[in-house]
N, C-alpha and C. Protein backbone atom coordinates (compact mmCIF):
# COMPACT_ATOMS: atom_id res chain seq x y z
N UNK A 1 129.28 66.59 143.77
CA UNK A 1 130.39 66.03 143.06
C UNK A 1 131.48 65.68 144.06
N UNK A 2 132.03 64.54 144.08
CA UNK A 2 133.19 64.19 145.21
C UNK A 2 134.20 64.56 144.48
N UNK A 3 135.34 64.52 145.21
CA UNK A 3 136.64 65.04 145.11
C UNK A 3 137.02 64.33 143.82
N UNK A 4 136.64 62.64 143.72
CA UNK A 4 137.46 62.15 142.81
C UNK A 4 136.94 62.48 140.87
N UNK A 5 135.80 62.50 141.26
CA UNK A 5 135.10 63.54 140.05
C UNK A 5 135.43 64.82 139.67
N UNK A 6 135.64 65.54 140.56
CA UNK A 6 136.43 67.20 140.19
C UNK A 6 138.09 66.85 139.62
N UNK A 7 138.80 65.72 140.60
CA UNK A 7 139.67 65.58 139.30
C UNK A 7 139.98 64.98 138.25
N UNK A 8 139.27 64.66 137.61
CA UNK A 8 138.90 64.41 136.13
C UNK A 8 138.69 65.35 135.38
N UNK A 9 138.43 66.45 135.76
CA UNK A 9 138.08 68.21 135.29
C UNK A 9 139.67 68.75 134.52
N UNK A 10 139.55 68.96 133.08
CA UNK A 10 141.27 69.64 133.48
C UNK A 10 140.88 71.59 133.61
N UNK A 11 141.51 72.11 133.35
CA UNK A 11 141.76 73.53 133.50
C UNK A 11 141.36 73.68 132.16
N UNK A 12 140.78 75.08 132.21
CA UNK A 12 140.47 75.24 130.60
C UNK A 12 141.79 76.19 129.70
N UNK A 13 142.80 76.12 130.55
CA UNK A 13 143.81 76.22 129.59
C UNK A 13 143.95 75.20 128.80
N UNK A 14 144.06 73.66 128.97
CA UNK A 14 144.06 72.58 128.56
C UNK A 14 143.14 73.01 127.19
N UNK A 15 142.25 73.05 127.36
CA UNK A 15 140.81 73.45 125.88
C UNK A 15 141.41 74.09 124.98
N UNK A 16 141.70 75.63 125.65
CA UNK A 16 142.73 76.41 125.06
C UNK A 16 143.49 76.28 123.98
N UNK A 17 144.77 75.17 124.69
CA UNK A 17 145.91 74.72 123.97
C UNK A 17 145.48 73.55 122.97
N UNK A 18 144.76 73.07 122.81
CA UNK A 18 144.06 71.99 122.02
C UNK A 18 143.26 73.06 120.61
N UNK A 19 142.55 73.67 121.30
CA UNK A 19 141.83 74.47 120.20
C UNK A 19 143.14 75.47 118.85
N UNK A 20 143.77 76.35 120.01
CA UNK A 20 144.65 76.39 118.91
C UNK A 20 145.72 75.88 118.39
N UNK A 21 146.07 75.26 118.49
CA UNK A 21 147.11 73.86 118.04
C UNK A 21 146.43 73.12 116.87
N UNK A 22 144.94 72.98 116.85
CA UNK A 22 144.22 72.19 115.95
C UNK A 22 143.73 73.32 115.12
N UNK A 23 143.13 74.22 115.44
CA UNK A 23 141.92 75.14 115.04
C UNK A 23 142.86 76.68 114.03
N UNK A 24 143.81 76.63 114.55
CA UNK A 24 144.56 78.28 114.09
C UNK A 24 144.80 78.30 112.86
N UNK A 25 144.47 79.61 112.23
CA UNK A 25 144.34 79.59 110.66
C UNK A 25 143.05 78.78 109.45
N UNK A 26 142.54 78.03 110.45
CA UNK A 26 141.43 76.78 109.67
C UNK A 26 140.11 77.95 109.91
N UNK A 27 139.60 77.69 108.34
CA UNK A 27 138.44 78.44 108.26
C UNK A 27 137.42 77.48 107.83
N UNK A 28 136.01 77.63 108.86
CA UNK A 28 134.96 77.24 108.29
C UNK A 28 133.92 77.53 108.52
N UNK A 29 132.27 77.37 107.82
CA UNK A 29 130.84 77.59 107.43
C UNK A 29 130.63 77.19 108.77
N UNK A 30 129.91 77.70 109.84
CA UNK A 30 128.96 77.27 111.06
C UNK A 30 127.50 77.03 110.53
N UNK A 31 126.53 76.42 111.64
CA UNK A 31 125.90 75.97 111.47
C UNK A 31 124.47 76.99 111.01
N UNK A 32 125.15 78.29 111.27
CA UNK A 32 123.75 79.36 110.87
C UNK A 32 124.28 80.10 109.82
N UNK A 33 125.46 79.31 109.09
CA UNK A 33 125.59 80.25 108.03
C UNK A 33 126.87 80.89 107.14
N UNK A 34 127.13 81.46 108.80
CA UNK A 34 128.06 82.43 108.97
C UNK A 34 129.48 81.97 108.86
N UNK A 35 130.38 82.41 108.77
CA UNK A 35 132.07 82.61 108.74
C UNK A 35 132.58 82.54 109.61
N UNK A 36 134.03 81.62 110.04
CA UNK A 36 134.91 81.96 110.57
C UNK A 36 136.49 81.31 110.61
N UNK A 37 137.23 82.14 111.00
CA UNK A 37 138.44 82.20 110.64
C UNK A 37 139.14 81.69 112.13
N UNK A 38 139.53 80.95 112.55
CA UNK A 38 140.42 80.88 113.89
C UNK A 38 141.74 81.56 113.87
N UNK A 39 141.60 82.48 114.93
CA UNK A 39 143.06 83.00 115.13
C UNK A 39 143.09 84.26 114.44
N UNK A 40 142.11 84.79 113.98
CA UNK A 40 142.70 86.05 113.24
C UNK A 40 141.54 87.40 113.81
N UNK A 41 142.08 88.31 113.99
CA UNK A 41 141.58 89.40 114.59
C UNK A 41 140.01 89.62 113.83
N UNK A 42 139.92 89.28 113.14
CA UNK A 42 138.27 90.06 112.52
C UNK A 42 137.58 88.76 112.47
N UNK A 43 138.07 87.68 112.82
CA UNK A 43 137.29 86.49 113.04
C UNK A 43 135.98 86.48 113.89
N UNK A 44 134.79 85.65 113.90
CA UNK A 44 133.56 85.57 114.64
C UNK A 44 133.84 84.95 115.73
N UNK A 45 132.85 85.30 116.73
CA UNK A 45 132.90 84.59 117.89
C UNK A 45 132.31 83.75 117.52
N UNK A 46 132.15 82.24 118.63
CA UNK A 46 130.99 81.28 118.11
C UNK A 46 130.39 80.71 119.79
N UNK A 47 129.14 80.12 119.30
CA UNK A 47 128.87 79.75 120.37
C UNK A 47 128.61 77.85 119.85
N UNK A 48 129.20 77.08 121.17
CA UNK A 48 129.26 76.10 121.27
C UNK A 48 128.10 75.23 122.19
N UNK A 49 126.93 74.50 121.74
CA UNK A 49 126.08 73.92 122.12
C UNK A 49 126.40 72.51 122.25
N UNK A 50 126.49 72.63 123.59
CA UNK A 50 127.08 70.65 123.72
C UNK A 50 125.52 70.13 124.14
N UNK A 51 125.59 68.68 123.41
CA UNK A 51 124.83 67.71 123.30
C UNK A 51 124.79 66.54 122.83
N UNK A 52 123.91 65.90 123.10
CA UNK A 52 123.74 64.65 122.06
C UNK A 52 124.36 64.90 120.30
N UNK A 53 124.27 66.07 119.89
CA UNK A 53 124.76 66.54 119.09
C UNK A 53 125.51 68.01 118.93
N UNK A 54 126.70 68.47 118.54
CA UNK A 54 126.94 69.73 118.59
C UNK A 54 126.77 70.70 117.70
N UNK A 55 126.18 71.98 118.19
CA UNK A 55 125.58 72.78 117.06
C UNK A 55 126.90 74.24 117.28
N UNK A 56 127.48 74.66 116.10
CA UNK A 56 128.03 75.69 116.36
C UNK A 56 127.88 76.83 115.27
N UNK A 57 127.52 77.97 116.23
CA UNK A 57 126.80 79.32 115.35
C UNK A 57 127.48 80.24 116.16
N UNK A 58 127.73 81.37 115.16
CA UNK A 58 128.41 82.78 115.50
C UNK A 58 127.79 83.10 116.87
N UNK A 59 128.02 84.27 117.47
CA UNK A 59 127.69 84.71 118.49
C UNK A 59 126.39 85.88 118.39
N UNK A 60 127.12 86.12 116.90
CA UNK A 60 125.39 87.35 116.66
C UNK A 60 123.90 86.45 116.46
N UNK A 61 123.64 85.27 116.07
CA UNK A 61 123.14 84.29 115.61
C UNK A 61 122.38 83.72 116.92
N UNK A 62 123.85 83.60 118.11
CA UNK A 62 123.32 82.84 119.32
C UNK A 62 122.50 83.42 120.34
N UNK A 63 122.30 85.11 120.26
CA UNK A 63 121.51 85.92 121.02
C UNK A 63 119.90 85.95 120.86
């Protein structure tokens, strides 16, 4: 990867601040089923499958 490709990369604080700004308090059905709540302590983890299409499932689901 050359230099001018790495900066096009931002920091994943950037992700971060996007996710909860959009995502906090919004609850919804993943793709195996399961629940979740953004932002709130008893909420699921999830796992994020990038692709041609995106698949997103809890973290107990993704093991």
């Amino acid at each position: 990867m050359t230099k001018e490709q790495k900066a096009l990369y931002q920091e994943a604080n950037a992700l971060k601040d996007i996710l909860i700004k959009t995502l906090s308090g919004r609850k919804f059905k993943l793709d195996c089923g399961h629940h979740i709540t953004f932002g709130h302590y008893l909420g699921n983890d999830i796992t994020i499958y990038n692709g041609k299409e995106f698949k997103v499932i809890c973290s107990q689901c993704g093991h």
